[in-house]
N, C-alpha and C. Protein backbone atom coordinates (compact mmCIF):
# COMPACT_ATOMS: atom_id res chain seq x y z
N UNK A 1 0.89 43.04 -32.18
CA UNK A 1 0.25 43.60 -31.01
C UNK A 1 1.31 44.36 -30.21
N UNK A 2 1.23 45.84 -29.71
CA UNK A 2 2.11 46.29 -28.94
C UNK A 2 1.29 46.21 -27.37
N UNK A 3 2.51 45.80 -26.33
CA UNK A 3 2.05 45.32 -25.19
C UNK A 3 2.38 46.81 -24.17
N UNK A 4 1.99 47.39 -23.99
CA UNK A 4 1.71 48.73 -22.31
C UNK A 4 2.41 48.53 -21.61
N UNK A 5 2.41 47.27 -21.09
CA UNK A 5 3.25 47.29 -19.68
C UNK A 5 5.18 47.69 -19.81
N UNK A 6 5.18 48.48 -18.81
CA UNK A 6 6.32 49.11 -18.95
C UNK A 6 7.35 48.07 -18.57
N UNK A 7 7.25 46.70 -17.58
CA UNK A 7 8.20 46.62 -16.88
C UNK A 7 8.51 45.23 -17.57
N UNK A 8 9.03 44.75 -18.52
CA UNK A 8 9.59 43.31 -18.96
C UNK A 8 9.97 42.51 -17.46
N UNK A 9 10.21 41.26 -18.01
CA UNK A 9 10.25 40.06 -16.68
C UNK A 9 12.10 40.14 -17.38
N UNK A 10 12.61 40.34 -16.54
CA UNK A 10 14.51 40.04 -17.07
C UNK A 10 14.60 39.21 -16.26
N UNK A 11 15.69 38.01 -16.85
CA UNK A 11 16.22 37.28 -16.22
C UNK A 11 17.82 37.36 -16.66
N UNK A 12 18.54 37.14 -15.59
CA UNK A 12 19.64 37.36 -15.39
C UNK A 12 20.57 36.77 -14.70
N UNK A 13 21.91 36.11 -15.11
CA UNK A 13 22.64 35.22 -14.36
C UNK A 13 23.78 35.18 -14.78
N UNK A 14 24.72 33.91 -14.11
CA UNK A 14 26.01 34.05 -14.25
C UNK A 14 26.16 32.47 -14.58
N UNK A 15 27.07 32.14 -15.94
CA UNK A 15 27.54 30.49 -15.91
C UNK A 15 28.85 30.63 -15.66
N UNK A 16 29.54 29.03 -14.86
CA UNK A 16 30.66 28.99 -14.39
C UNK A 16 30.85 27.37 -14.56
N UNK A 17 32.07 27.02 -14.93
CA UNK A 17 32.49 26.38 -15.17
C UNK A 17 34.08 26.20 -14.85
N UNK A 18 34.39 25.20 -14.14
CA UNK A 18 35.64 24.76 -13.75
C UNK A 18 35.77 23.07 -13.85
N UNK A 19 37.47 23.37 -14.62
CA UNK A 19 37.27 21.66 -14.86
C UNK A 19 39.19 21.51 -15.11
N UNK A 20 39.58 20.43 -14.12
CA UNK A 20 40.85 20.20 -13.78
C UNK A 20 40.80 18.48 -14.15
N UNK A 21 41.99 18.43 -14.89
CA UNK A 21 42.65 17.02 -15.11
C UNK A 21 43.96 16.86 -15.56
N UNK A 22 44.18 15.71 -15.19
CA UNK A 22 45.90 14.85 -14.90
C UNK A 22 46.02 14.32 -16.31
N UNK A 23 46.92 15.07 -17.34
CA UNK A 23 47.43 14.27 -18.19
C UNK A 23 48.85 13.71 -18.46
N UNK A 24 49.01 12.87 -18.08
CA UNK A 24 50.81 12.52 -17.61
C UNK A 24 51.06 13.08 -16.13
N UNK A 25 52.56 13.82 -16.06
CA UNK A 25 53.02 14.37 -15.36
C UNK A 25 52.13 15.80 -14.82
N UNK A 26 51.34 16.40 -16.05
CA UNK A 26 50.75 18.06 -15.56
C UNK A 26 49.62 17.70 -15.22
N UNK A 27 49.05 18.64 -14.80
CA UNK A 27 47.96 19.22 -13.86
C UNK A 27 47.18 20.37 -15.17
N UNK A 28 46.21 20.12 -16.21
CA UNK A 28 45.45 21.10 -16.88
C UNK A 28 44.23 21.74 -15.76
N UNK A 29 44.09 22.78 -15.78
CA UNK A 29 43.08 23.72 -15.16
C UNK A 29 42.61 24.67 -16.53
N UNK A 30 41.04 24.37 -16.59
CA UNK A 30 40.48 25.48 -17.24
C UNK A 30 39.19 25.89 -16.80
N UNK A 31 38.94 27.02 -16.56
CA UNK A 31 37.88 27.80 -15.91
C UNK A 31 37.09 28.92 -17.53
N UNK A 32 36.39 28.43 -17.29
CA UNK A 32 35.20 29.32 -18.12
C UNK A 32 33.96 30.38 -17.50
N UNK A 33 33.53 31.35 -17.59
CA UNK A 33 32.54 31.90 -17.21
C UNK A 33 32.07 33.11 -17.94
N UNK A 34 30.77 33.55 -17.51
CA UNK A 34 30.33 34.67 -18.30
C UNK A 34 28.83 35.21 -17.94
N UNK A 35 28.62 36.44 -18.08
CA UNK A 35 27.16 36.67 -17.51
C UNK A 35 26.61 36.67 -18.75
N UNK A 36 24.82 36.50 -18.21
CA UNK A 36 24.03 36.57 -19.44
C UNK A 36 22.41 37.56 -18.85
N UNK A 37 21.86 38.22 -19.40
CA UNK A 37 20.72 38.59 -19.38
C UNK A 37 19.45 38.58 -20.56
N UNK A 38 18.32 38.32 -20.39
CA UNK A 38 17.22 38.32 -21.20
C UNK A 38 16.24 39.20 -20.45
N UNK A 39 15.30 39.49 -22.01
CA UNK A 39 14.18 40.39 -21.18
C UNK A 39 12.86 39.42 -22.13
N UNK A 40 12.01 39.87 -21.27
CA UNK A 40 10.65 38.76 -21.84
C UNK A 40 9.80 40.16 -21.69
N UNK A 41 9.03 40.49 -22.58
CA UNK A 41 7.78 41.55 -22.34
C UNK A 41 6.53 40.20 -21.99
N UNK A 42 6.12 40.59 -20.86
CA UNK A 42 5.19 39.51 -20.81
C UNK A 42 3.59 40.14 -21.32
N UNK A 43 2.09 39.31 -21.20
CA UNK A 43 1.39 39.74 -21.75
C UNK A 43 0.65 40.87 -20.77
N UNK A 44 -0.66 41.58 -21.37
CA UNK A 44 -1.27 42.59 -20.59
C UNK A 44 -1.49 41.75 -19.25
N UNK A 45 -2.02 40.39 -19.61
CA UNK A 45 -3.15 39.90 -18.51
C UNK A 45 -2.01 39.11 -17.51
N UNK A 46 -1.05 39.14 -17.45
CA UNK A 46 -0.30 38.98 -16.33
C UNK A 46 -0.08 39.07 -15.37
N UNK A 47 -0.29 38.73 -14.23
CA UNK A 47 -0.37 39.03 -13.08
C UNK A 47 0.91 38.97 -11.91
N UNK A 48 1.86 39.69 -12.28
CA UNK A 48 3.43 39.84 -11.67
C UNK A 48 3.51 39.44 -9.92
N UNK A 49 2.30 39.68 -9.21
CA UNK A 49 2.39 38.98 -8.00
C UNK A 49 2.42 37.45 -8.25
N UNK A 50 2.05 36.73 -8.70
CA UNK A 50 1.40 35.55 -9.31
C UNK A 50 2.73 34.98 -10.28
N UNK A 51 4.04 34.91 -10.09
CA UNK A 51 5.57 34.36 -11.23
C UNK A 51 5.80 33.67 -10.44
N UNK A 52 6.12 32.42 -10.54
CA UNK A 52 7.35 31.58 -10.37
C UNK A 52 7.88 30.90 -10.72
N UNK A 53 9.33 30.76 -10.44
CA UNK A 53 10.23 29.89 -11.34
C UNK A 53 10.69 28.30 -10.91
N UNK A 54 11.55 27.73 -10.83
CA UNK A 54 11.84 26.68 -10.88
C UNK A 54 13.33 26.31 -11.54
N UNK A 55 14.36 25.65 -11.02
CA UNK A 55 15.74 25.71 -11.92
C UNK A 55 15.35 24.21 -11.13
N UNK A 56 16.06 23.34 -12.15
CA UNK A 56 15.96 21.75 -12.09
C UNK A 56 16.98 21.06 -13.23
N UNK A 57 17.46 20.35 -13.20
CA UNK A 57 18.44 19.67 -13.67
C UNK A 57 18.94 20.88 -15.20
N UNK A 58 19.93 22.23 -15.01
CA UNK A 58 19.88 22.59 -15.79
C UNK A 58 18.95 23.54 -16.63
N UNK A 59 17.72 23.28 -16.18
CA UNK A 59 16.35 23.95 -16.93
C UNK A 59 15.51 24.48 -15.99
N UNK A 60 15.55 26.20 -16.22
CA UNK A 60 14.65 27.16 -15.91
C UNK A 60 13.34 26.75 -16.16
N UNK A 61 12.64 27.18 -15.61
CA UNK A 61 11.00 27.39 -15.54
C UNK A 61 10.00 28.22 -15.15
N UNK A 62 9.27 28.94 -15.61
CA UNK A 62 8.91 29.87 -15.26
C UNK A 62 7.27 30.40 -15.29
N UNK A 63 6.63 29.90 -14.42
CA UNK A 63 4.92 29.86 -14.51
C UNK A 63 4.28 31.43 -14.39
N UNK A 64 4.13 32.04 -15.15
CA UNK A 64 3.27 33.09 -14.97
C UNK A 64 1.16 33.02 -14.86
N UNK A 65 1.05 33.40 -14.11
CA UNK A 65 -0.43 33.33 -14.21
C UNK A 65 -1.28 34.38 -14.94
N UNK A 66 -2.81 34.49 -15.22
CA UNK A 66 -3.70 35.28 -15.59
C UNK A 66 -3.81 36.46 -14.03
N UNK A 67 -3.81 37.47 -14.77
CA UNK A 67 -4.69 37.98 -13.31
C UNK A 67 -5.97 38.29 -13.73
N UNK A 68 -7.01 37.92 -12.86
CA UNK A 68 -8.10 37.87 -12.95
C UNK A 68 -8.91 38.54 -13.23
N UNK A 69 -8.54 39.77 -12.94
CA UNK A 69 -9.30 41.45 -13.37
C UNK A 69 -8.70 41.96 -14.50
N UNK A 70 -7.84 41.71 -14.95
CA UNK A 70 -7.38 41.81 -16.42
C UNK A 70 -8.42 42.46 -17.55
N UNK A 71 -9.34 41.36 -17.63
CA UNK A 71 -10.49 41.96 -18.54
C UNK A 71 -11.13 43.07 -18.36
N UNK A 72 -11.34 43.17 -16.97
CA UNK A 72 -12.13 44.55 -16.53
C UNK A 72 -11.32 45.87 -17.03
N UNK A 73 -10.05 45.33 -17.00
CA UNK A 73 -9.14 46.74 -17.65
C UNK A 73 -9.12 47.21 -19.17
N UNK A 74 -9.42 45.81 -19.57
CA UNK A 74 -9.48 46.36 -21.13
C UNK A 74 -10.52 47.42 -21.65
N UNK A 75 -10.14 48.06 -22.48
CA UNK A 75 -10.83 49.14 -22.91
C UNK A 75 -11.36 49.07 -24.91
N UNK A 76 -12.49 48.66 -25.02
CA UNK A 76 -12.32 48.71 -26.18
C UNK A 76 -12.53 50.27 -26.37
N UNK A 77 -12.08 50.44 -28.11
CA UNK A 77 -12.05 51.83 -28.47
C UNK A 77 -12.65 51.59 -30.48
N UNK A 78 -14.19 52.35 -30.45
CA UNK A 78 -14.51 51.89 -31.52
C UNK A 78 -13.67 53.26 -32.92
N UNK A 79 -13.76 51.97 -33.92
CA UNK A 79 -13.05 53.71 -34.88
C UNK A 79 -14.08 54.26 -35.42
N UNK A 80 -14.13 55.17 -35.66
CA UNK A 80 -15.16 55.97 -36.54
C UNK A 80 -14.94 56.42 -37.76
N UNK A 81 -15.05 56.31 -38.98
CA UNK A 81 -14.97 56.52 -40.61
C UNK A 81 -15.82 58.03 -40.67
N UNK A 82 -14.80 58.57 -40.91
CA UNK A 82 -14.45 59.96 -41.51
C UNK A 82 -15.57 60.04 -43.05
């Protein structure tokens, strides 16, 4: 199925990580980080006023709804044999 809507849902962020410890006498420091982005084409009947997310222990979430007039937009298109 190819989906119309022009505008994908991207999500986009940054992980970071810092982490210091005493082994003997030294002091180790190591810092990690890095950006990341995704794109989601969501479906026709989506309703982009109507997203929300949720971040909770670690884990994104992300509720998209129906929009309601959706159907009214569809268009069937019959084929005709030549």
């Amino acid at each position: 199925m190819t989906i119309l809507s022009p505008d994908p849902l991207t999500i986009s962020g940054e992980k970071r990580h810092d982490e210091e410890r005493h082994e003997g006498g030294t002091l180790l420091s190591e810092r990690r980080y890095g950006a990341f982005a995704r794109s989601i084409q969501l479906p026709e009947d989506a309703d982009p006023a109507e997203i929300e997310a949720h971040f909770k222990k670690g884990v994104l979430t992300i509720q998209v709804r129906k929009d309601e007039n959706a159907a009214s937009r569809v268009r069937r298109i019959d084929v005709k044999k030549d």
